[in-house]
Protein backbone atom coordinates (compact mmCIF):
# COMPACT_ATOMS: atom_id res chain seq x y z
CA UNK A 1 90.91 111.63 32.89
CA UNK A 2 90.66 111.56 36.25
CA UNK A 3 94.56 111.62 36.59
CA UNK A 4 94.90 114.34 33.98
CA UNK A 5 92.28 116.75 36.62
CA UNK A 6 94.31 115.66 39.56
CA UNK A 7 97.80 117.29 37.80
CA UNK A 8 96.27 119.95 37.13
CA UNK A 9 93.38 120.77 40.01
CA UNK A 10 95.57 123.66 40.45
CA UNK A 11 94.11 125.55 37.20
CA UNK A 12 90.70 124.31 38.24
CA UNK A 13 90.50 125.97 41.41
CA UNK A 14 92.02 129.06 39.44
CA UNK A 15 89.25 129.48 37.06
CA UNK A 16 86.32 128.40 39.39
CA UNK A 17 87.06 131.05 41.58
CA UNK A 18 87.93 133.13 38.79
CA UNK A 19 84.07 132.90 37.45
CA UNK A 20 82.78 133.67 40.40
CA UNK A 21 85.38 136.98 41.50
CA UNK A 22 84.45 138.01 37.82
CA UNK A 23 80.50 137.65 37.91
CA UNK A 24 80.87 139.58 41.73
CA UNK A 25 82.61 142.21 40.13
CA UNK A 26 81.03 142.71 36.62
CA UNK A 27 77.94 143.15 38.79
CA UNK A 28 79.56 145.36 41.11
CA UNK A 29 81.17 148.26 38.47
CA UNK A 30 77.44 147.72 36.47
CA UNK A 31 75.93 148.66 40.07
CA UNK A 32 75.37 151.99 38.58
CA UNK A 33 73.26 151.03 35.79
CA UNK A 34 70.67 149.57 37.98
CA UNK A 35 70.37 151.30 40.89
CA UNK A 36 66.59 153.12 39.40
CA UNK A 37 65.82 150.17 37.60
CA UNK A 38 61.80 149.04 37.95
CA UNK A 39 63.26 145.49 37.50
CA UNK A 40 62.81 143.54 40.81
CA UNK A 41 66.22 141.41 40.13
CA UNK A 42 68.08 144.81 41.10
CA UNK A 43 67.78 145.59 44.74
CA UNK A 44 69.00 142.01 45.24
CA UNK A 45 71.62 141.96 42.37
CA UNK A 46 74.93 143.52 44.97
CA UNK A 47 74.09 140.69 47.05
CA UNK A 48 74.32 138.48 44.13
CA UNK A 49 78.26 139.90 43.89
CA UNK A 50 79.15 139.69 47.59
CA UNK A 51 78.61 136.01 46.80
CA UNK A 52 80.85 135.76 43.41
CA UNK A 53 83.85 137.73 45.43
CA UNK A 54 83.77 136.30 48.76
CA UNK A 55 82.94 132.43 46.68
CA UNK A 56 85.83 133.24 44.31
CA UNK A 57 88.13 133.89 47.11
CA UNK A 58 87.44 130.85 48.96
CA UNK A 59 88.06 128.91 45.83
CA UNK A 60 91.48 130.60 45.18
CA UNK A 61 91.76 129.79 49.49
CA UNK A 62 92.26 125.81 48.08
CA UNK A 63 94.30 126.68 45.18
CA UNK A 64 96.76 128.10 47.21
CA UNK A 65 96.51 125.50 49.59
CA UNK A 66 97.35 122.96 46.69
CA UNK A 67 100.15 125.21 45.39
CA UNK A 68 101.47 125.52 48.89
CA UNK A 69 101.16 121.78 49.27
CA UNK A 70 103.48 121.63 45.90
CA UNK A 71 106.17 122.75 47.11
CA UNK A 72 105.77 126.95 46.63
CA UNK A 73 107.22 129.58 49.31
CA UNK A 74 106.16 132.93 50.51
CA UNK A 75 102.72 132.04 50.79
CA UNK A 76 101.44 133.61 54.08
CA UNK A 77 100.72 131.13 56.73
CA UNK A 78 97.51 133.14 57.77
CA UNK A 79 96.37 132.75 54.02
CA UNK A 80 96.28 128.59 54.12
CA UNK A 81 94.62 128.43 57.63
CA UNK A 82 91.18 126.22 57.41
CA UNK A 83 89.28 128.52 59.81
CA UNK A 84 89.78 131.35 56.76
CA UNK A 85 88.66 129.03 54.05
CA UNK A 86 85.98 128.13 56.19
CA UNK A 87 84.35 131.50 57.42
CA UNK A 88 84.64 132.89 53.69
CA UNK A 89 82.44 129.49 52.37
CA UNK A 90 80.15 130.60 55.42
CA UNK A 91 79.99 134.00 54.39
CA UNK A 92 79.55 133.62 50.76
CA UNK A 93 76.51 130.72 51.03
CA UNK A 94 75.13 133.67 53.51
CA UNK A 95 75.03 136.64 51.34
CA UNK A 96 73.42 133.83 48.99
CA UNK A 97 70.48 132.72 51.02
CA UNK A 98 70.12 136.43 51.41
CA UNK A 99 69.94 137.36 47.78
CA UNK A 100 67.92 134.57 47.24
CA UNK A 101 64.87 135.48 49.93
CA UNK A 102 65.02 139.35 49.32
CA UNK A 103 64.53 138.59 45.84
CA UNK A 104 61.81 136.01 46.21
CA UNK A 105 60.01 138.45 48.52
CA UNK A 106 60.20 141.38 45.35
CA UNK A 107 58.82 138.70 43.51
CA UNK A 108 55.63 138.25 45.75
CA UNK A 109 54.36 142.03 45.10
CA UNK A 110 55.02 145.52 43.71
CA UNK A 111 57.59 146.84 46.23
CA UNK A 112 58.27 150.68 47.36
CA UNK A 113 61.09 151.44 49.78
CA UNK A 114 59.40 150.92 52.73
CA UNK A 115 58.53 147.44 51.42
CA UNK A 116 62.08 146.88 50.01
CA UNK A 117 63.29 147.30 54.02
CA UNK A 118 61.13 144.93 55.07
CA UNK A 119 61.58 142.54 52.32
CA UNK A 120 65.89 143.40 53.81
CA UNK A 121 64.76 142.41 57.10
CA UNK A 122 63.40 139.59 56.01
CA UNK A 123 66.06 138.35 54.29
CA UNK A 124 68.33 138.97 57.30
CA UNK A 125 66.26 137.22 59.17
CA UNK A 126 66.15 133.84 57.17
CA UNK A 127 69.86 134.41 56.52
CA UNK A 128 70.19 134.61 60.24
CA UNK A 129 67.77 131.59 60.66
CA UNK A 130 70.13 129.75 58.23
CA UNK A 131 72.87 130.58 59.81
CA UNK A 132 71.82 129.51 63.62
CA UNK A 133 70.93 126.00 61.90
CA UNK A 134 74.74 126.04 61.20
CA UNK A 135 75.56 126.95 64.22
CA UNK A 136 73.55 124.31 66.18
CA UNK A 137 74.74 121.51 63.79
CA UNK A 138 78.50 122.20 64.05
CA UNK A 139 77.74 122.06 68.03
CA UNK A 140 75.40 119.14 68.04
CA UNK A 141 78.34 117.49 65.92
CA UNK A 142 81.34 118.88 68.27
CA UNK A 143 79.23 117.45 71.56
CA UNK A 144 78.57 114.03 69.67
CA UNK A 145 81.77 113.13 68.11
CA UNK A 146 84.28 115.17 70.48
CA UNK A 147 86.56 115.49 67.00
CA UNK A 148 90.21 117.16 67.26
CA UNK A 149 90.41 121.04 65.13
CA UNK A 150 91.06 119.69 62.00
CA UNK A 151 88.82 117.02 61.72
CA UNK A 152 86.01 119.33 63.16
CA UNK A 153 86.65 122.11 60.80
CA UNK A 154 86.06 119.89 57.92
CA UNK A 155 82.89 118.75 59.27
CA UNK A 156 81.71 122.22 59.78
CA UNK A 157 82.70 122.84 55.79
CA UNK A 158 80.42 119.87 55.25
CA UNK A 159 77.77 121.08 57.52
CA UNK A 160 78.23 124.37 55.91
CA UNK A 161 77.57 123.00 52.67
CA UNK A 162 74.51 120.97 53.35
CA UNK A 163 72.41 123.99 55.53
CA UNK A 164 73.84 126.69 53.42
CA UNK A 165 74.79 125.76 50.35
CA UNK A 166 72.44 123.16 48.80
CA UNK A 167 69.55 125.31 50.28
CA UNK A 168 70.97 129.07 49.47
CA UNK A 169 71.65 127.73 45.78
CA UNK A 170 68.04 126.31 45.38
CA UNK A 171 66.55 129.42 47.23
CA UNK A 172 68.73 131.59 44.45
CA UNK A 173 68.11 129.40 41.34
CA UNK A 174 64.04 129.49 42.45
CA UNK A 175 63.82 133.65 42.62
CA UNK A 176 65.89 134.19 39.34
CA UNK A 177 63.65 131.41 37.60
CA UNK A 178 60.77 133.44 38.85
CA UNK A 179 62.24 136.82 37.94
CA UNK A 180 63.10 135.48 34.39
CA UNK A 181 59.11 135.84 33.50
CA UNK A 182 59.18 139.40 34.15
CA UNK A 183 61.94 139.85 31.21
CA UNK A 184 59.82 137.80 29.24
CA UNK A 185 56.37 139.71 29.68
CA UNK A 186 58.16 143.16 28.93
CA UNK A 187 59.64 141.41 25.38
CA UNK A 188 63.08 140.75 26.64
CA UNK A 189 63.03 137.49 25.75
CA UNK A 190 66.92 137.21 25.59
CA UNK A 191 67.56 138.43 28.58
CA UNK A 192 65.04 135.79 30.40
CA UNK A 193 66.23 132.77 29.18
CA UNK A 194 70.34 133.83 30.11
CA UNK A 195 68.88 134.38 33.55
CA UNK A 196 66.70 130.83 32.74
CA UNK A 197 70.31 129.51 32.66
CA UNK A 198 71.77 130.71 35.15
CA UNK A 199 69.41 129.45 37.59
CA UNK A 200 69.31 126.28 35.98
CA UNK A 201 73.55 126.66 36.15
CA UNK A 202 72.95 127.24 40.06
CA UNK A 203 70.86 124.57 40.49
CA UNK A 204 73.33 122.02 39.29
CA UNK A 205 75.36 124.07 41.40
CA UNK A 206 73.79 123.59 44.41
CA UNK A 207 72.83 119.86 44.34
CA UNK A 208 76.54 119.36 43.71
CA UNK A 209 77.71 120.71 47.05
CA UNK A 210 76.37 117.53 48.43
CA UNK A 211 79.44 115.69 47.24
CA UNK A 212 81.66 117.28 50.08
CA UNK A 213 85.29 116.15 51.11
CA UNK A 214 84.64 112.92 53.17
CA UNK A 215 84.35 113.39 57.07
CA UNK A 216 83.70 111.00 60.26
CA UNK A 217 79.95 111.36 60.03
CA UNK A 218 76.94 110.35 57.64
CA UNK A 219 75.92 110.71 54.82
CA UNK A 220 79.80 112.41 54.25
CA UNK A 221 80.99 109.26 54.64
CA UNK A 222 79.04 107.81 51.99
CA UNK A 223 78.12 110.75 49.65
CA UNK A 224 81.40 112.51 49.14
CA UNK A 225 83.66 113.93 46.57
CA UNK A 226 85.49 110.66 46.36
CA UNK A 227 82.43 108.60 45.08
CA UNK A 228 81.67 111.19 42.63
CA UNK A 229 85.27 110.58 41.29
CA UNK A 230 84.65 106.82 40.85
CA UNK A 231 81.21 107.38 39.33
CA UNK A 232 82.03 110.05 36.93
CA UNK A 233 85.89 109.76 36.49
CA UNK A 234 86.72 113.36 37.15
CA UNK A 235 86.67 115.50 40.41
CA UNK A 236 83.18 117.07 41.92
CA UNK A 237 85.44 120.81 41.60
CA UNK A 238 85.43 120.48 38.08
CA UNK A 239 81.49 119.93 37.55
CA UNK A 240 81.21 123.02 40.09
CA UNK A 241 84.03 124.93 38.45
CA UNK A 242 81.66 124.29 34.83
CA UNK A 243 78.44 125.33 36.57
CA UNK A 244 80.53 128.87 37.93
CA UNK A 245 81.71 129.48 34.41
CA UNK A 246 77.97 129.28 32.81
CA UNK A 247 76.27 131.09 35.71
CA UNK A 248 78.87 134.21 35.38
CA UNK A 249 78.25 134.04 31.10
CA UNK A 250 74.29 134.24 31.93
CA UNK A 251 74.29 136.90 34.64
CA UNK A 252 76.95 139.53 32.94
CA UNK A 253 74.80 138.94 29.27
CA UNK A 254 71.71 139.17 31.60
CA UNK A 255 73.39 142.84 32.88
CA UNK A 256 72.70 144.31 29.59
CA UNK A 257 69.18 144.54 30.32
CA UNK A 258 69.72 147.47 32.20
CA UNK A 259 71.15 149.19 29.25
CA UNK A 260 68.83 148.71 27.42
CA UNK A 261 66.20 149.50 30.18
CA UNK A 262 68.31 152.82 30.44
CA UNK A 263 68.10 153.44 26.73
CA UNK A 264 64.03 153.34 26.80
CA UNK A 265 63.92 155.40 29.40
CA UNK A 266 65.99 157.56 27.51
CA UNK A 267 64.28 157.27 24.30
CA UNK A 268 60.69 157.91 26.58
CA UNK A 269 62.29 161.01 28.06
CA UNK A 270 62.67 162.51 24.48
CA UNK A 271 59.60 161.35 22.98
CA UNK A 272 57.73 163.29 25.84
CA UNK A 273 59.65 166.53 25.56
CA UNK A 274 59.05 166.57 21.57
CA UNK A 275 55.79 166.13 22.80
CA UNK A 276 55.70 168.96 24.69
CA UNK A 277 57.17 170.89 22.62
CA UNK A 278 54.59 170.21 20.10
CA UNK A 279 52.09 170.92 22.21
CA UNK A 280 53.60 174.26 23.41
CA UNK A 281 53.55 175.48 19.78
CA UNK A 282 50.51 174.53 18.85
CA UNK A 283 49.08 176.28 21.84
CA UNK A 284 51.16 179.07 20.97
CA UNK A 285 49.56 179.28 17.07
């Protein structure tokens, strides 16, 4: 098995970053449906699809890099440089940790704009926090080990991985768990346990990122992507590349909440002008 995921890592790279570009972008063109929504999930929900389409990208960064590697042409040299790979997996587990805290804070209260700004600047702020962590690992590493570029940029994909991604993904998977109770209390059952799923789909997610490519410090050197291939028999990108899959299903069926939210309004908005209207004539008789 493992051999038969090795031929063809190609395809997996393709459709992992495929889930994610699609998820970004189903949530992107259904931006429109939620922009009044009361539901708290929505003021966090574009930041949700920065991180599918910047993630997806960076996925489709390696696949190119394995195509290139195979022998293909015309492939711009700028497009297969590590620092690109690396600052979209930076930016992607950022818009993440930010989705993540400005929906937890919506979750902590009954938000109006003013409160939605702070709840913004908040989330900046522990995205920024998040980010200088980063920052001062990858020097901390650089002034320990003294690496060459190559060798360094992979250790600040690991370090990426470990301050960003494991946390952003829990952060995420934590808020939409939370928001999932609000479906349930207004009857929307359905809707709760896709986005039940997803978080659960992010969470597996998340803890999987710390099975990075192997670098020249611990625990990388130990916990990596190769000992997950010995344990389980098949790469750590296709267990990810599962997990992107189901978390894209859950949050575009979870999307159709605000259609339906839409449709009640709807449906409210004519039930109160019949009533008016039979009000008006029986005032009028």
């Amino acid at each position: 098995m493992a051999e038969f995921f090795a031929r063809n890592i190609v395809v997996v790279y393709f459709f992992y970053g495929l889930a994610f570009f699609s998820m970004g972008l189903a949530i992107w063109l259904a931006s429109a449906r939620f922009r009044t929504s009361e539901f708290r999930l929505a003021g966090a929900l574009l930041f949700l699809a920065g991180f599918g389409i910047v993630h997806g990208l960076q996925e489709w960064h390696d696949m190119f890099v394995h195509i290139d590697q195979g022998g293909a042409s015309n492939i711009p040299g700028w497009l297969l440089l590590p620092e690109v790979h690396l600052v979209h997996l930076v930016l992607s587990f950022l818009l993440l940790v930010f989705f993540g805290i400005r929906l937890l804070y919506a979750n902590r209260r009954e938000i109006d704009d003013d409160q939605a700004k702070n709840g913004n600047r908040l989330a900046l702020l522990g995205a920024g926090a998040f980010l200088a962590l980063w920052g001062l690992s990858v020097i901390a590493t650089w002034l320990v080990y003294r690496p060459e570029r190559l060798p360094m940029i992979n250790a600040a994909d690991v370090l990426a991985r470990y301050t960003l991604g494991v946390t952003g993904a829990v952060i995420a998977a934590w808020a939409i768990w939370l928001e999932q109770r609000v479906f349930k209390r207004r009857g929307m059952g359905g809707f709760g346990r896709a986005l039940l799923g997803a978080a659960a789909a992010l969470s597996i997610y998340g803890l999987g990122q710390i099975f990075t490519q192997p670098s020249f410090f611990f625990p990388s050197t130990v916990l990596n992507s190769d000992l997950f291939l010995r344990l389980f028999g098949f790469p750590v990108q296709v267990l990810r590349a599962a997990m992107a899959v189901l978390m894209a299903v859950f949050i575009i069926r979870a999307l159709s909440v605000f259609e339906i939210e839409n449709q009640q309004r709807l449906d409210e908005a004519r039930a109160a002008r019949k009533a008016a209207r039979e009000e008006a004539l029986r005032v009028q008789q």
